[in-house]
C-alpha atoms as a PDB file:
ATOM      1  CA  UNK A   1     116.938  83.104 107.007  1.00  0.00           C
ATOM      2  CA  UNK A   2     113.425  83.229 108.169  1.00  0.00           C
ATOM      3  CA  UNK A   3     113.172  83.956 111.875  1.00  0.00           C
ATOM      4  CA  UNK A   4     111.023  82.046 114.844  1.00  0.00           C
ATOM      5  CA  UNK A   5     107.825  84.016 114.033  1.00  0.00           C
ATOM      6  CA  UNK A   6     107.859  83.558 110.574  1.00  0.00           C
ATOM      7  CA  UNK A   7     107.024  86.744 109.739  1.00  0.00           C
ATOM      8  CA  UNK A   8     110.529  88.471 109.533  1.00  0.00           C
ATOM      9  CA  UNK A   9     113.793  87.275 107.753  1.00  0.00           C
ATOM     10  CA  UNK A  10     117.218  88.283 107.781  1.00  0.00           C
ATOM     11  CA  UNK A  11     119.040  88.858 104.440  1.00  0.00           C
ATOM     12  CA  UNK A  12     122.889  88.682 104.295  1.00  0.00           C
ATOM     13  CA  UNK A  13     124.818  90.380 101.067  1.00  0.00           C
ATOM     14  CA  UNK A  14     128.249  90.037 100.801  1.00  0.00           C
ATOM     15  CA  UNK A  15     130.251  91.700  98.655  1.00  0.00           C
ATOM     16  CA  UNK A  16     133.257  90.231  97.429  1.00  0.00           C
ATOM     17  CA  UNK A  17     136.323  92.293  97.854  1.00  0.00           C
ATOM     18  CA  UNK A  18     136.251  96.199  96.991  1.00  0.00           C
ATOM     19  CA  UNK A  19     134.532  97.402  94.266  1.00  0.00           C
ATOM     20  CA  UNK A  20     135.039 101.295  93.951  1.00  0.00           C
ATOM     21  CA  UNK A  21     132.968 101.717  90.610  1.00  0.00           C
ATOM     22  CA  UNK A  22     129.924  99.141  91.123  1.00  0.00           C
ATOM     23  CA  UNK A  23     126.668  99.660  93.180  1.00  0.00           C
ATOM     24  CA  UNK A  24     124.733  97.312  94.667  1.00  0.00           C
ATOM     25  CA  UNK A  25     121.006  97.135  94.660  1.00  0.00           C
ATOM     26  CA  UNK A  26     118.496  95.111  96.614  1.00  0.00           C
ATOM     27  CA  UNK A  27     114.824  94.998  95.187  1.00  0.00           C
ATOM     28  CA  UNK A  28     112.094  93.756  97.337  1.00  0.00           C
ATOM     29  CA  UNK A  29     108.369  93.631  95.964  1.00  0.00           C
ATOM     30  CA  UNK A  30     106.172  93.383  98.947  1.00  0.00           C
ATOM     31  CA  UNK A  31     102.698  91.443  98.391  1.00  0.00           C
ATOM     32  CA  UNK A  32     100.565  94.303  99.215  1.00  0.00           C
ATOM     33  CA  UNK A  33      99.720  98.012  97.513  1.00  0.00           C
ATOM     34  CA  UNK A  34     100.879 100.926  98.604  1.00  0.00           C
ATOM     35  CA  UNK A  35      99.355 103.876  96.004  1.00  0.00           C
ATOM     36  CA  UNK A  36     100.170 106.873  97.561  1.00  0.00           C
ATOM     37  CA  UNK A  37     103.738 105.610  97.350  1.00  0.00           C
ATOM     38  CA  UNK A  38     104.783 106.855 100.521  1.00  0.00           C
ATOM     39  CA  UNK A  39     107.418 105.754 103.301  1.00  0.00           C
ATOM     40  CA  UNK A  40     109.112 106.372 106.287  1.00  0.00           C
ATOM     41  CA  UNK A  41     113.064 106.612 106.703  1.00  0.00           C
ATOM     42  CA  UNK A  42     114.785 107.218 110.412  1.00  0.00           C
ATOM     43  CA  UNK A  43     116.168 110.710 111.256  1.00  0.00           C
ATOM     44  CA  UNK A  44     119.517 109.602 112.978  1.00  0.00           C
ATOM     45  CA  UNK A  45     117.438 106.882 115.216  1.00  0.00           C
ATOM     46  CA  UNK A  46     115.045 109.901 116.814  1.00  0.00           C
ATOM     47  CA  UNK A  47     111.907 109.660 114.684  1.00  0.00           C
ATOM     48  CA  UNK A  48     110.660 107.955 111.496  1.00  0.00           C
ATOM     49  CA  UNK A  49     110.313 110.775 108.771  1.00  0.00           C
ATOM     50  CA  UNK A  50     107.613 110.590 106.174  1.00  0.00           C
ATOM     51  CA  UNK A  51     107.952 111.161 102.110  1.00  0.00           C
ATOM     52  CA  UNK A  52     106.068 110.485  99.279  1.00  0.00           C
ATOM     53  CA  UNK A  53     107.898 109.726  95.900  1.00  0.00           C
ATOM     54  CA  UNK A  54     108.191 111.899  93.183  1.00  0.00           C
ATOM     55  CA  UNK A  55     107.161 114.788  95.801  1.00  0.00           C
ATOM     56  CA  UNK A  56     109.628 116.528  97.720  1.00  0.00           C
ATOM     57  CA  UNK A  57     111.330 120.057  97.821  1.00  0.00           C
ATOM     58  CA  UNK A  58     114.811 118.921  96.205  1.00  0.00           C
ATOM     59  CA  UNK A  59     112.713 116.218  93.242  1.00  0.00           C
ATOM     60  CA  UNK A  60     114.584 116.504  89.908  1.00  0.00           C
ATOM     61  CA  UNK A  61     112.169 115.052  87.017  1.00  0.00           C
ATOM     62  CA  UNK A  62     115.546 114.900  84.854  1.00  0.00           C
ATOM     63  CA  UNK A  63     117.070 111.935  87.548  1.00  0.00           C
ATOM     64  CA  UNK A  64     113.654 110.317  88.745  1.00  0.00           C
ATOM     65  CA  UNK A  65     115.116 107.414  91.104  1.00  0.00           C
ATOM     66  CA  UNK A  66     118.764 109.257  92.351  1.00  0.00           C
ATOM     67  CA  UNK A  67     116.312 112.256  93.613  1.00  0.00           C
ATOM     68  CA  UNK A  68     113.614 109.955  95.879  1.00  0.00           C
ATOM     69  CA  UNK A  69     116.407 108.237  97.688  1.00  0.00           C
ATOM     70  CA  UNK A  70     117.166 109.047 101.179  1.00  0.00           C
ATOM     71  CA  UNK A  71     119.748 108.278 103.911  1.00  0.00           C
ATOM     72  CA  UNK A  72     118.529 105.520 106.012  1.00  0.00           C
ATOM     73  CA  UNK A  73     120.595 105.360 109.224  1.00  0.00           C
ATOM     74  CA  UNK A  74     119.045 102.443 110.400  1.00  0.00           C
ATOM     75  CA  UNK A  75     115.013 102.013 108.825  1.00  0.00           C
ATOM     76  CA  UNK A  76     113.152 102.439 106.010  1.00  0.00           C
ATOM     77  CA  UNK A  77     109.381 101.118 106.292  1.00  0.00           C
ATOM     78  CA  UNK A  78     106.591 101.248 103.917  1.00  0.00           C
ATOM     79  CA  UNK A  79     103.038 100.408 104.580  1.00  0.00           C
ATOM     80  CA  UNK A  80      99.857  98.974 102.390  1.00  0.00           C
ATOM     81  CA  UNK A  81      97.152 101.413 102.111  1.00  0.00           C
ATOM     82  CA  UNK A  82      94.362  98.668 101.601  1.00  0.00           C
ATOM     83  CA  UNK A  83      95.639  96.579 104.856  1.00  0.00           C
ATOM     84  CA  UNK A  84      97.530  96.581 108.277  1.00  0.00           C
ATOM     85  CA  UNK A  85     100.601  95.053 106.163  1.00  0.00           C
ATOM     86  CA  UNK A  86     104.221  96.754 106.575  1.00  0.00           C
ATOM     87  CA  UNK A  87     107.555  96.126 105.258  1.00  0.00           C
ATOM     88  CA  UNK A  88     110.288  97.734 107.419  1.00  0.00           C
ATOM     89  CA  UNK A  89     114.193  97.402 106.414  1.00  0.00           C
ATOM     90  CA  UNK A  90     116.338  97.284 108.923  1.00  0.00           C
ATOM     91  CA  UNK A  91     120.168  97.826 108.080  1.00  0.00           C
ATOM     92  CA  UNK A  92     123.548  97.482 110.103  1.00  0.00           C
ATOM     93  CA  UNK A  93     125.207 100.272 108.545  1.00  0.00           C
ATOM     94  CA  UNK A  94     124.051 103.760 106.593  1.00  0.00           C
ATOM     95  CA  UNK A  95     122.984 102.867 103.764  1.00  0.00           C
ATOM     96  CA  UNK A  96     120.281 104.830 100.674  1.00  0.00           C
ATOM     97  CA  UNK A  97     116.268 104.023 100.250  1.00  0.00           C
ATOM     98  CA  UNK A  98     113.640 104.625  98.542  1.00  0.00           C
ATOM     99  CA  UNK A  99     110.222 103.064  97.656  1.00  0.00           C
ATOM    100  CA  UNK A 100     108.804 103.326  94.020  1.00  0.00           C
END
């Protein structure tokens, strides 16, 4: 659903019934370059923390993607490093991020 501006769009997933064994993954690739591979996830709504992939205290080289997600309690945002262009995500519920 794109919205008036036409710069923002709303995505609905549904999941049918309960599915205690599957995960569910969304995959957006953004039209812009972000090389330092770094993004922003909310701290409980209070401020939009910063991490880089592949480079944080707790980063396990043996599970790669589980150890760059983070709990996003309501954004996750990367932006370009060659423009002004962001992508934010902005979720209903808790849900896990990461950017790649």
């Amino acid at each position: 659903l794109l919205c008036n501006d036409e710069q923002s769009f709303q995505i609905e997933t549904v999941v049918p019934g309960f599915m205690p064994s599957y995960e569910v993954f969304l995959s957006l690739q953004p039209n812009f370059t972000n090389k330092h591979h770094q993004f922003f996830v909310d701290s409980n709504g209070l401020q939009m923390v910063p991490y880089i992939f592949n480079q944080s205290s707790d980063f396990d080289t043996t599970t790669e993607i589980p150890s760059n997600y983070r709990a996003v309690s309501s954004t996750i945002m990367m932006q370009s490093t060659e423009s002004d262009d962001q992508l934010a995500i902005i979720v209903d519920r808790p849900q896990g991020g990461t950017v790649q």
